[in-house]
Protein backbone atom coordinates (compact mmCIF):
# COMPACT_ATOMS: atom_id res chain seq x y z
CA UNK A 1 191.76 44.64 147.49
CA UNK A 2 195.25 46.41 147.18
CA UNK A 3 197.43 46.50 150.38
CA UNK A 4 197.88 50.25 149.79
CA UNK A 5 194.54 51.72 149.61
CA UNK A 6 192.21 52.95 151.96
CA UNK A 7 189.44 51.38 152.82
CA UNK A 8 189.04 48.51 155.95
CA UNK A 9 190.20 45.32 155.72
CA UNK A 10 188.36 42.58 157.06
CA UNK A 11 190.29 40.87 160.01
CA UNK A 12 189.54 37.27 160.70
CA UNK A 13 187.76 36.44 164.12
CA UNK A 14 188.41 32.97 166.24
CA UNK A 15 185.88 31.82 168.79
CA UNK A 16 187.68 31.97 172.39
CA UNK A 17 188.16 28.56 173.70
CA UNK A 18 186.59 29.69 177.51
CA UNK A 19 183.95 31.99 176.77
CA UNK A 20 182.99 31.27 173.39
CA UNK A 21 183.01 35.17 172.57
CA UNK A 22 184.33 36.11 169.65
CA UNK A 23 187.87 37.22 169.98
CA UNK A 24 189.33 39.87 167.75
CA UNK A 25 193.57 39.40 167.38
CA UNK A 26 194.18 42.92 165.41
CA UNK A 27 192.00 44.73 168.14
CA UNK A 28 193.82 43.14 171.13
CA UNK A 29 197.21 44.50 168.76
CA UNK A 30 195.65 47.43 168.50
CA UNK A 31 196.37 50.30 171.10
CA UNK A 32 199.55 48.98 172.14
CA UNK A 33 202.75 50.92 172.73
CA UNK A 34 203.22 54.84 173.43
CA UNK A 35 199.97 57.56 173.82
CA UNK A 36 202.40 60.40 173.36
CA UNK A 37 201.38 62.97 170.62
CA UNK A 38 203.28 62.65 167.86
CA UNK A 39 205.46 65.70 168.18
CA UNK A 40 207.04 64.19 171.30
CA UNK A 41 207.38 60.76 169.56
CA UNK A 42 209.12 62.46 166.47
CA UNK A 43 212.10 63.49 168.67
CA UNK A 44 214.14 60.77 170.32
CA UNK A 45 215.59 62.62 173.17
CA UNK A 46 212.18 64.17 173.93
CA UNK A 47 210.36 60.99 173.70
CA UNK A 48 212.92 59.28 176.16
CA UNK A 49 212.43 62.35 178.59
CA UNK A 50 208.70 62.04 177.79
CA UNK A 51 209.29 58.17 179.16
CA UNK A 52 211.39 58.57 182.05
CA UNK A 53 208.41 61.94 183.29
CA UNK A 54 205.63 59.11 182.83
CA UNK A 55 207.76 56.48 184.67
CA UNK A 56 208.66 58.66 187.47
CA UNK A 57 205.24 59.70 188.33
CA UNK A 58 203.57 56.09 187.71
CA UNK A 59 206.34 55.33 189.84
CA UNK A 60 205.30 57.33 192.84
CA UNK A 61 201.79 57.15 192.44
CA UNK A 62 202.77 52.77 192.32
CA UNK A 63 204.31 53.41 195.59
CA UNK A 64 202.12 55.64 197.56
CA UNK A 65 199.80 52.81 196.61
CA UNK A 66 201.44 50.42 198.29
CA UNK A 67 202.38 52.42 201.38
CA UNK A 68 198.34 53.21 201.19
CA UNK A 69 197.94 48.83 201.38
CA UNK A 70 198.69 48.59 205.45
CA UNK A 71 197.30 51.90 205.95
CA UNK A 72 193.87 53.85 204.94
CA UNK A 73 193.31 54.46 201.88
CA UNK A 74 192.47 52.70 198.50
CA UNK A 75 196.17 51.43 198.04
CA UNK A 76 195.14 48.94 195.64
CA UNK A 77 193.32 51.21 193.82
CA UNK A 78 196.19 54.01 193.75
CA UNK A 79 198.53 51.13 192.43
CA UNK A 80 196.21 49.98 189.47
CA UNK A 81 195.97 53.67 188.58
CA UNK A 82 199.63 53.92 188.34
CA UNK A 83 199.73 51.04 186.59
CA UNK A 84 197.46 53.17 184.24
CA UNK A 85 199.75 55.82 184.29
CA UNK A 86 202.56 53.19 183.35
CA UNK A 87 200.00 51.90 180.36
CA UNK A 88 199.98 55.33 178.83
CA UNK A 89 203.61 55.05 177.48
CA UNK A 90 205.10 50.75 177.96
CA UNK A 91 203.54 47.96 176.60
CA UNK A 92 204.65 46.06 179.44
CA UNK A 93 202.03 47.62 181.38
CA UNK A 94 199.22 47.91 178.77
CA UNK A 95 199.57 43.47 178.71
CA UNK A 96 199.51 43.86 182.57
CA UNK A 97 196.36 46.17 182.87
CA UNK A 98 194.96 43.69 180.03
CA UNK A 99 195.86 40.32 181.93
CA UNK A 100 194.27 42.33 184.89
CA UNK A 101 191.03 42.97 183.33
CA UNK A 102 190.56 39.22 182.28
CA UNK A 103 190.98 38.11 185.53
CA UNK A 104 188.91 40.68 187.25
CA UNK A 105 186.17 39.84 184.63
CA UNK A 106 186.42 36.28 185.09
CA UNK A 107 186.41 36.24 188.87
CA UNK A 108 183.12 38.16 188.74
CA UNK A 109 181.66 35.94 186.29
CA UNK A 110 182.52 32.87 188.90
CA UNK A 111 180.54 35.00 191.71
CA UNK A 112 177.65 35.30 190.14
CA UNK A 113 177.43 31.67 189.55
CA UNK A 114 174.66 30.31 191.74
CA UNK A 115 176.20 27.49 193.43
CA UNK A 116 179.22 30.04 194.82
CA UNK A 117 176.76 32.62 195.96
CA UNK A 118 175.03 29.77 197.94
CA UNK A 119 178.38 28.43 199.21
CA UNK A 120 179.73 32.18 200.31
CA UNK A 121 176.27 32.94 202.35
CA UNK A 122 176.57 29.88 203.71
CA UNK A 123 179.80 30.73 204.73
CA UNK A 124 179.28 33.91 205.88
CA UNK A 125 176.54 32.33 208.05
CA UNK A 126 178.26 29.80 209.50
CA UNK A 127 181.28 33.10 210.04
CA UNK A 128 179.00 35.28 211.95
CA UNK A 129 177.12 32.73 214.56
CA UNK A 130 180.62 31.45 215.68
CA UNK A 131 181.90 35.40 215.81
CA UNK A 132 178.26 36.12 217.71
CA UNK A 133 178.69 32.85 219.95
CA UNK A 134 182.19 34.05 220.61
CA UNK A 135 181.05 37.74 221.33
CA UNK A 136 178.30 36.30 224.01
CA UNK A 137 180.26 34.08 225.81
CA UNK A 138 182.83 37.37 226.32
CA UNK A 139 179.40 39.44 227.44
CA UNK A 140 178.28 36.51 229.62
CA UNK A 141 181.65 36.43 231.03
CA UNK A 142 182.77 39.93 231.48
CA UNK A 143 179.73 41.76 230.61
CA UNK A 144 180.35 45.56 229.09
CA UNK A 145 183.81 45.90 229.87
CA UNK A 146 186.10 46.30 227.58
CA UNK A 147 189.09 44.44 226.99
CA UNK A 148 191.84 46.91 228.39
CA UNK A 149 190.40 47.16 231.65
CA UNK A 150 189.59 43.33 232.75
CA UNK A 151 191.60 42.68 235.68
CA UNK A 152 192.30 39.37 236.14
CA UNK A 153 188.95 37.08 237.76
């Protein structure tokens, strides 16, 4: 086939070592780097404005996430979606949202494993007789009062 024309080239595919899915290297090279349209990334100056507008507001949507993490809200889901934000223009980012994924992906994989789910309701078992022994001996001792206005007994 000649390196200029059109049509596909075949790209080799590796097995992955840990899931023994196929793996494709151009596709994971694939899709990296700026989303801006091409008339922005055809002007320097405009494409650096372009970057520092997308870094700004990843930026602040990054750190209302993180003032969301102590208090209500989805703060960890704000900060992922700047992160997204961030994706849409640095490469830095896109491997970070990637790495992200993977882990996500894998962690869910490892709780679905029967032996886990077993270990985690027995957990959770064990978790709520000692917080329902705990709340009865407070009932048996106090009765419906609540914690604020026990004087001391």
């Amino acid at each position: 086939m000649n390196t200029g024309s059109d049509e596909p080239r075949e790209v080799a595919v590796a097995p992955d070592e840990q899931s023994g899915e196929k793996s494709d290297k151009a596709h994971d090279e694939q899709g990296l780097g700026s989303k801006a349209p091409e008339f922005i990334k055809s002007r320097r100056l405009l494409h650096l404005s372009w970057q520092v507008l997308v870094f700004v507001i990843g930026l602040a949507v990054v750190v209302a996430g993180i003032i969301m993490l102590p208090l209500p809200g989805p703060g960890w889901v704000v900060i992922f979606g700047g992160m997204a934000i961030w994706a849409t223009e640095f490469v830095w980012a896109q491997l970070v949202l990637r790495w992200t994924k993977r882990k996500v992906t894998e962690a869910a994989q490892r709780a679905l494993d029967p032996r886990v789910r077993r270990r985690n309701i027995i957990l959770t078992s064990i978790g709520l007789v000692i917080i329902g022994a705990i709340l009865g001996v407070y009932l048996w001792k106090f009765g419906f009062e609540m914690p604020w206005n026990i004087k001391d007994q």
